[in-house]
Protein backbone atom coordinates (compact mmCIF):
# COMPACT_ATOMS: atom_id res chain seq x y z
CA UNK A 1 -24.45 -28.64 20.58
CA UNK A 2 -23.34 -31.33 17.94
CA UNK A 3 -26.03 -32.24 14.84
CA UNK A 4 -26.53 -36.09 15.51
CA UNK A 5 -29.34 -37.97 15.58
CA UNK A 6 -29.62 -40.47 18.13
CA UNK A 7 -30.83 -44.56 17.55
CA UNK A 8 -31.68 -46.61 20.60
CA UNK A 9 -30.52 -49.72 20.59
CA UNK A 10 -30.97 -53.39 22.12
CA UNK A 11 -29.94 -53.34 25.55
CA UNK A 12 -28.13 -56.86 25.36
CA UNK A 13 -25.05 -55.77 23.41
CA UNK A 14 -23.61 -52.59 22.97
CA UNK A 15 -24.42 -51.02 19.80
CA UNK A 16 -21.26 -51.52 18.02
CA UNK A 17 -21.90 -55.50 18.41
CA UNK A 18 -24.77 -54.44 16.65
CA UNK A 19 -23.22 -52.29 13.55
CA UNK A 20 -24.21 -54.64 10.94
CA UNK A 21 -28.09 -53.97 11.79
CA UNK A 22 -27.13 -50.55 10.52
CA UNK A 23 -24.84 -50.35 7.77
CA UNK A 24 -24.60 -53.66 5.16
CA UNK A 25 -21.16 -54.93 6.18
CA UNK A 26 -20.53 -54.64 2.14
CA UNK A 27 -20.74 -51.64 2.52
CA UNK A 28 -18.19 -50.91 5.29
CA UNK A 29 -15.49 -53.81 3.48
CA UNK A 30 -15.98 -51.40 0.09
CA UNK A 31 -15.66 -48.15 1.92
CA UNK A 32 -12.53 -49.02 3.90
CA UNK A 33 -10.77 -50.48 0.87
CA UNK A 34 -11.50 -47.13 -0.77
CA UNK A 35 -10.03 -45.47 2.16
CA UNK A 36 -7.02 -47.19 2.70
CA UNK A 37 -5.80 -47.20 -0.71
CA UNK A 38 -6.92 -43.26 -1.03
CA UNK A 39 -5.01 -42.58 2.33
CA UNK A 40 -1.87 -44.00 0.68
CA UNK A 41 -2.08 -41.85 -2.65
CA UNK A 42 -0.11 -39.02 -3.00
CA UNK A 43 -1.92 -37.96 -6.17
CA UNK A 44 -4.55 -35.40 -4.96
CA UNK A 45 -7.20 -35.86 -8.26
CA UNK A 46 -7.36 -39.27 -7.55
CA UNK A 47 -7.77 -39.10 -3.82
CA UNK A 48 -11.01 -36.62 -4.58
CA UNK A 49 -12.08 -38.46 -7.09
CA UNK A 50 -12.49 -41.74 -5.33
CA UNK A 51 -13.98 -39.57 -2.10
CA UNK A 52 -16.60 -38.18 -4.30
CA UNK A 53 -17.40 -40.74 -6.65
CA UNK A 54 -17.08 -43.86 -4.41
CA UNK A 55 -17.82 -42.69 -1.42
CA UNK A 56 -20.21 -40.25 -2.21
CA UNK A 57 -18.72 -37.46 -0.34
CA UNK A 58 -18.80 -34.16 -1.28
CA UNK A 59 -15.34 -32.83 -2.05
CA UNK A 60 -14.52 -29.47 -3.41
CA UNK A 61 -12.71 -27.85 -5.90
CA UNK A 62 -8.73 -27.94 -5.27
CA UNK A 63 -9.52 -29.85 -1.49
CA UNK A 64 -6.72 -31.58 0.02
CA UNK A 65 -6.53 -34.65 2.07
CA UNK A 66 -3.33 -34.94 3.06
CA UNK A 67 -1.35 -38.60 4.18
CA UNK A 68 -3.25 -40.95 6.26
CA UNK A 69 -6.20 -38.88 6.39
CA UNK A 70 -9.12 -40.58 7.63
CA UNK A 71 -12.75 -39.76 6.83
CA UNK A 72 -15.72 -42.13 8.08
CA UNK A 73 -15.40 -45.99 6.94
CA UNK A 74 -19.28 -46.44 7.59
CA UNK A 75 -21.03 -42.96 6.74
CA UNK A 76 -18.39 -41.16 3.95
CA UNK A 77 -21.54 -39.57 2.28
CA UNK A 78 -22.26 -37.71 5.40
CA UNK A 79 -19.03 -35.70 5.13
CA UNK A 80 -18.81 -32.33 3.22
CA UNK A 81 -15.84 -30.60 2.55
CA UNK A 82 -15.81 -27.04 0.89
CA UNK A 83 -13.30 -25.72 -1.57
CA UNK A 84 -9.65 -25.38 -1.41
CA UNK A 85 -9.46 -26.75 2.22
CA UNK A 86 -6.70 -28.75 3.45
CA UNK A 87 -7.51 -31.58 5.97
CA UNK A 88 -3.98 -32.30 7.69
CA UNK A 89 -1.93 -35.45 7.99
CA UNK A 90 -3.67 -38.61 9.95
CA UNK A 91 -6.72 -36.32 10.78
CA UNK A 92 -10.06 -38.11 11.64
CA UNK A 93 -13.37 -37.15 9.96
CA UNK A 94 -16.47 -39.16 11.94
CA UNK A 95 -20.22 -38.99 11.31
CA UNK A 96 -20.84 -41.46 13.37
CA UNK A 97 -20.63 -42.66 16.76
CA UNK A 98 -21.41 -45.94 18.28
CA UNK A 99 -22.08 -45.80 22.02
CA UNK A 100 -23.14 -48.53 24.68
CA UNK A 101 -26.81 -47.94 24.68
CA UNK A 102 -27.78 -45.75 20.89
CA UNK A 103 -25.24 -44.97 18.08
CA UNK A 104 -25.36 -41.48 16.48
CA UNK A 105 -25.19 -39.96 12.84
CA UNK A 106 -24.60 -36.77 12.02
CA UNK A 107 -22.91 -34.31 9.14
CA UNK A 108 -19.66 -32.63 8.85
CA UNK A 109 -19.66 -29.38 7.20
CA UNK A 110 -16.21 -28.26 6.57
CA UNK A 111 -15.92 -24.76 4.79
CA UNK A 112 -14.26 -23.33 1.92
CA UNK A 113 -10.83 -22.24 2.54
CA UNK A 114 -10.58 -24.52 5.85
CA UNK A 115 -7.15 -25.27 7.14
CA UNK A 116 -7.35 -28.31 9.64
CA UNK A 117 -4.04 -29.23 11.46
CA UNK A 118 -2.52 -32.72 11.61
CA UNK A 119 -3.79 -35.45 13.62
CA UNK A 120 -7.27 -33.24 14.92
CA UNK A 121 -10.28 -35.56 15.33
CA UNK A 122 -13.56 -34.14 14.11
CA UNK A 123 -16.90 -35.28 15.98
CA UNK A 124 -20.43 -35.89 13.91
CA UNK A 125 -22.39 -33.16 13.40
CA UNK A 126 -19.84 -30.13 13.50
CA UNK A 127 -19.77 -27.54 11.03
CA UNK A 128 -16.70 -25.41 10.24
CA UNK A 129 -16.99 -22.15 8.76
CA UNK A 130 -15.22 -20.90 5.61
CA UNK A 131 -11.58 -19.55 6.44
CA UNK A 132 -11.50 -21.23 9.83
CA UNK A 133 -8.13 -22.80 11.13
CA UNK A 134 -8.18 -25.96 13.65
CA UNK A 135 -4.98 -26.48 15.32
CA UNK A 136 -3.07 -29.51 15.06
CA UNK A 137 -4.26 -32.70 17.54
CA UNK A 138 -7.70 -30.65 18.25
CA UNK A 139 -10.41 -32.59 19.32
CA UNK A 140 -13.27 -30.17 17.34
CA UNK A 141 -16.54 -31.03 19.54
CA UNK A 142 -18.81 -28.42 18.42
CA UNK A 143 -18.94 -25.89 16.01
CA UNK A 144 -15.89 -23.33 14.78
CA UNK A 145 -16.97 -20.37 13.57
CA UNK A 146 -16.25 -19.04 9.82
CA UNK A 147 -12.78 -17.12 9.95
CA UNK A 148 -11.78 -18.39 13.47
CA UNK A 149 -8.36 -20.12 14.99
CA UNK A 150 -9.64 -22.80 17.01
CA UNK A 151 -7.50 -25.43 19.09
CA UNK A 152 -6.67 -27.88 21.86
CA UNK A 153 -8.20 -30.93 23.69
CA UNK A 154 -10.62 -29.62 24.52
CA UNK A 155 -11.21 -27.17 21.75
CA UNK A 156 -11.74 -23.88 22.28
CA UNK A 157 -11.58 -20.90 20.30
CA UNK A 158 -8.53 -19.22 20.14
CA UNK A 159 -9.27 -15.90 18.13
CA UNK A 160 -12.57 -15.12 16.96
CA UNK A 161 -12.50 -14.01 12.87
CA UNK A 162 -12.45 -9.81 13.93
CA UNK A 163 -9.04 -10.62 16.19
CA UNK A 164 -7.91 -13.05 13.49
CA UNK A 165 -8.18 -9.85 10.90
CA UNK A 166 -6.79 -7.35 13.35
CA UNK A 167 -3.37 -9.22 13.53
CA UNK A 168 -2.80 -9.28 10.04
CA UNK A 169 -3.09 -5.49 9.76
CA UNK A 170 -0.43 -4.08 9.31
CA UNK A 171 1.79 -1.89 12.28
CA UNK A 172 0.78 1.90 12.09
CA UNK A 173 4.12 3.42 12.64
């Protein structure tokens, strides 16, 4: 089960018609400038350094966001990203979700030494455990445990973190 918290909301509109209600639309204009400039910029410094200091997300040491990643336009600050993980090319980091009758918030935890593949979609309120890998295109719904392979669409776990360490023993000839 995902982390979100859910909001009701009027049950004239859906709630996206009702977004500004919930975030200051300055906010969002701000935020998605910062995004699209940082998803263009090949320098990795600067890319953290505008994620952490203005979008107040919390970035880790030696974190990469590769090209055209993606994190949330209206809830950045919600998103926390270990050290020395590698969020792949045109992946999708959400915290939120708005629905037809309630939106939802929720944190992402993302792990130290997290490898997510290009072009996954992450869902508010998953965690991802330290030395996990998420295939590439994986839709992550729920939670991947620390040290796991996880992918597809849906995602499942592929090999749990004990399987994961028994391959890369070596052969006992």
């Amino acid at each position: 089960m995902r982390r979100t918290e859910r909001y009701k909301v009027h049950p004239k509109a859906n709630s996206l018609w009702q977004m500004y209600s919930t975030v200051p639309f300055l906010k969002i204009v701000k935020n998605f400038a910062v995004i699209q400039i940082a998803r263009y910029t090949p320098f990795l410094k600067m890319k953290n350094w505008m994620y952490r200091h203005l979008l107040r997300m919390q970035v880790g040491d030696r974190t990469s966001f590769a090209l055209m990643a993606m994190p949330d336009s209206m809830f950045p600050e919600k998103i926390k990203v270990g050290n020395n993980s590698i969020i792949g090319y045109n992946t999708t980091i959400l915290a939120h979700e708005y629905l037809i009758t309630e939106y939802r918030l929720g944190e992402v935890h993302i792990g130290d030494e997290v490898m997510i593949g290009a072009n996954s979609t992450i869902l508010p309120g998953v965690h991802i455990g330290d030395g996990a890998i998420v295939s590439a295109a994986t839709l992550v719904h729920k939670d991947v445990p620390a040290g796991a392979f996880a992918g597809g669409n849906p995602m499942r776990i592929i090999y749990t973190k004990e399987e994961m360490e028994s391959r890369k023993l070596p052969d006992a000839d």
